[in-house]
C-alpha atoms as a PDB file:
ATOM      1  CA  UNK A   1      44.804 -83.592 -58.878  1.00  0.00           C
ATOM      2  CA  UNK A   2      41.556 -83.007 -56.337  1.00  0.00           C
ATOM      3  CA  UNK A   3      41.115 -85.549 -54.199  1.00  0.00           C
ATOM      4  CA  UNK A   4      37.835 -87.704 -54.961  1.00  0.00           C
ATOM      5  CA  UNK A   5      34.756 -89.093 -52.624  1.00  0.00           C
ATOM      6  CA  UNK A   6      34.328 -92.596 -53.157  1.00  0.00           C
ATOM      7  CA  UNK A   7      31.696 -92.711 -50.719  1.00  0.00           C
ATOM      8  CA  UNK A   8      28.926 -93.232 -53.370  1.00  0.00           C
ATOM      9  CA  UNK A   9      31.065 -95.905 -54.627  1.00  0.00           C
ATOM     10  CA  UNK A  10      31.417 -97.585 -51.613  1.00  0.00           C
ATOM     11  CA  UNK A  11      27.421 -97.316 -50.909  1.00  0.00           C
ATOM     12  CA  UNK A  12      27.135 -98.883 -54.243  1.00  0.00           C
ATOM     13  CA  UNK A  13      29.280-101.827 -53.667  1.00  0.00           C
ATOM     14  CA  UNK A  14      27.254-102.130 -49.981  1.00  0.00           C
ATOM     15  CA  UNK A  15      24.027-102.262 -52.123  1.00  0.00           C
ATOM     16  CA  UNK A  16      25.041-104.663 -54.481  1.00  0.00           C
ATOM     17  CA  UNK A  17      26.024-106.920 -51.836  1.00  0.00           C
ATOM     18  CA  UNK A  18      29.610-106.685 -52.895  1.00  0.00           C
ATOM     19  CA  UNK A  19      32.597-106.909 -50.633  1.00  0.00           C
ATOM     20  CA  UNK A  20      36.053-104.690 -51.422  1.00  0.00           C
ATOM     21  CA  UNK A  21      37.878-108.199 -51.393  1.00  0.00           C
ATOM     22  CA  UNK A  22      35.299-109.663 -53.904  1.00  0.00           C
ATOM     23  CA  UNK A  23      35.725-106.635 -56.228  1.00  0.00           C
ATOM     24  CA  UNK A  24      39.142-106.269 -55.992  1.00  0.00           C
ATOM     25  CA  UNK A  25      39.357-110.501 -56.964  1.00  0.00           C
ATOM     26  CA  UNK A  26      36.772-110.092 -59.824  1.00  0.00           C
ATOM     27  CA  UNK A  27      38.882-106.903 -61.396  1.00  0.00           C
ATOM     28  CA  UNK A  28      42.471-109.000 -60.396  1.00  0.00           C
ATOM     29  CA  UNK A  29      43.597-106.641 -57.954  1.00  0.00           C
ATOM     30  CA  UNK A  30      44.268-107.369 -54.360  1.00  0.00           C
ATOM     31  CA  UNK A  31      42.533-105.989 -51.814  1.00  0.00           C
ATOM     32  CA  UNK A  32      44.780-104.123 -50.392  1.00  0.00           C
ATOM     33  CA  UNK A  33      45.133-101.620 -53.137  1.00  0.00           C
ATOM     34  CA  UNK A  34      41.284-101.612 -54.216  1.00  0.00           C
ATOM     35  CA  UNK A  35      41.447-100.210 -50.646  1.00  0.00           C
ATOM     36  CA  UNK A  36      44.450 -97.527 -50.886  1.00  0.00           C
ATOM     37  CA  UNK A  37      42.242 -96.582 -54.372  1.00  0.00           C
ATOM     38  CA  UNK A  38      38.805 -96.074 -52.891  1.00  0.00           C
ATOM     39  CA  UNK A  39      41.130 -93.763 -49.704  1.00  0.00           C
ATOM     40  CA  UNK A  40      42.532 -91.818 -52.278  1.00  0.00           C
ATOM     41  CA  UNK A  41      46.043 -92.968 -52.238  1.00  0.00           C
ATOM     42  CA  UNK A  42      46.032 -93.849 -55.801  1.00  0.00           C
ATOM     43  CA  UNK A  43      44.335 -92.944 -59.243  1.00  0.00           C
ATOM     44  CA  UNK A  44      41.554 -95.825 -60.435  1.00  0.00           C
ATOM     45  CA  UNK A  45      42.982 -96.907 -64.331  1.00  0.00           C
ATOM     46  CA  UNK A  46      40.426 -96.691 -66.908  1.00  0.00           C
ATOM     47  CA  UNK A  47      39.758-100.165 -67.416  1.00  0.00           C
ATOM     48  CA  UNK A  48      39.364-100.655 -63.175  1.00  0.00           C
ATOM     49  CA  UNK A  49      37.025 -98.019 -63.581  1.00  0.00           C
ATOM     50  CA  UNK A  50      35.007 -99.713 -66.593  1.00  0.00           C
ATOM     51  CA  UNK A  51      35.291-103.333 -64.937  1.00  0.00           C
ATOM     52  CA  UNK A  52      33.885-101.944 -61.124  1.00  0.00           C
ATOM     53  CA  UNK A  53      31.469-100.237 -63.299  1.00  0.00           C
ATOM     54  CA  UNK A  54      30.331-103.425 -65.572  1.00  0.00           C
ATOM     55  CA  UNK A  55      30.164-105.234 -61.571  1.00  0.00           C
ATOM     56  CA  UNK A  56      27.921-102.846 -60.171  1.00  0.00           C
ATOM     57  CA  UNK A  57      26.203-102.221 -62.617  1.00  0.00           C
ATOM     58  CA  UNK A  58      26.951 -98.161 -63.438  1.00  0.00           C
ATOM     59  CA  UNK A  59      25.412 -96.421 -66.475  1.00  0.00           C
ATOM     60  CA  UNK A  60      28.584 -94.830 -68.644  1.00  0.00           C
ATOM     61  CA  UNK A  61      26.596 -91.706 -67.856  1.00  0.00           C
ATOM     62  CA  UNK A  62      26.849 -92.483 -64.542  1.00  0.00           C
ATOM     63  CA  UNK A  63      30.191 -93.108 -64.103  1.00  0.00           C
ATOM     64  CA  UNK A  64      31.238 -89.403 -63.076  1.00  0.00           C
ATOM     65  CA  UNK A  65      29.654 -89.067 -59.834  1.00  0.00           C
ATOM     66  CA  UNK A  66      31.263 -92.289 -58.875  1.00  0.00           C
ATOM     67  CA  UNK A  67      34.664 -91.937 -59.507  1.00  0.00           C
ATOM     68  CA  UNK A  68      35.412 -88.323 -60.445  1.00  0.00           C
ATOM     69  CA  UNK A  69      32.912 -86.540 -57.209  1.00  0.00           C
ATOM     70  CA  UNK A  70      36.241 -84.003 -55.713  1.00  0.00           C
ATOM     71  CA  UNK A  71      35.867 -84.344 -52.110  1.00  0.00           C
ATOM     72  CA  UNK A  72      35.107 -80.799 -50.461  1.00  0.00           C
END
């Protein structure tokens, strides 16, 4: 599996005024891991995916180029 940018997601969190330890308490994962997730170490679950999505407010269309954007 290609490793993915998370850069746009990270941008989004910074615009919505949203800390990686406030995410990862609102979704009920620890910060640490949020973290090893958004650096690649590990695959985002579906329903992380939908519940950082509902949080930031992502479009299902939109959803792609935030989770699933292969790094070059």
């Amino acid at each position: 599996m290609p490793s993915m940018n998370y850069n746009l997601l990270r941008n989004r969190m910074a615009d919505c005024g949203i800390t990686q330890k406030e995410c990862a308490s609102r979704i009920g994962m620890s910060e640490g891991t949020l973290s090893r997730k958004l650096a690649g170490e590990y695959a985002f679950k579906q329903d992380e995916i939908m519940a950082i999505g509902e949080i930031l407010g992502i479009e299902g269309d939109e959803i792609g180029k935030y989770f699933f954007n292969p790094k070059s």
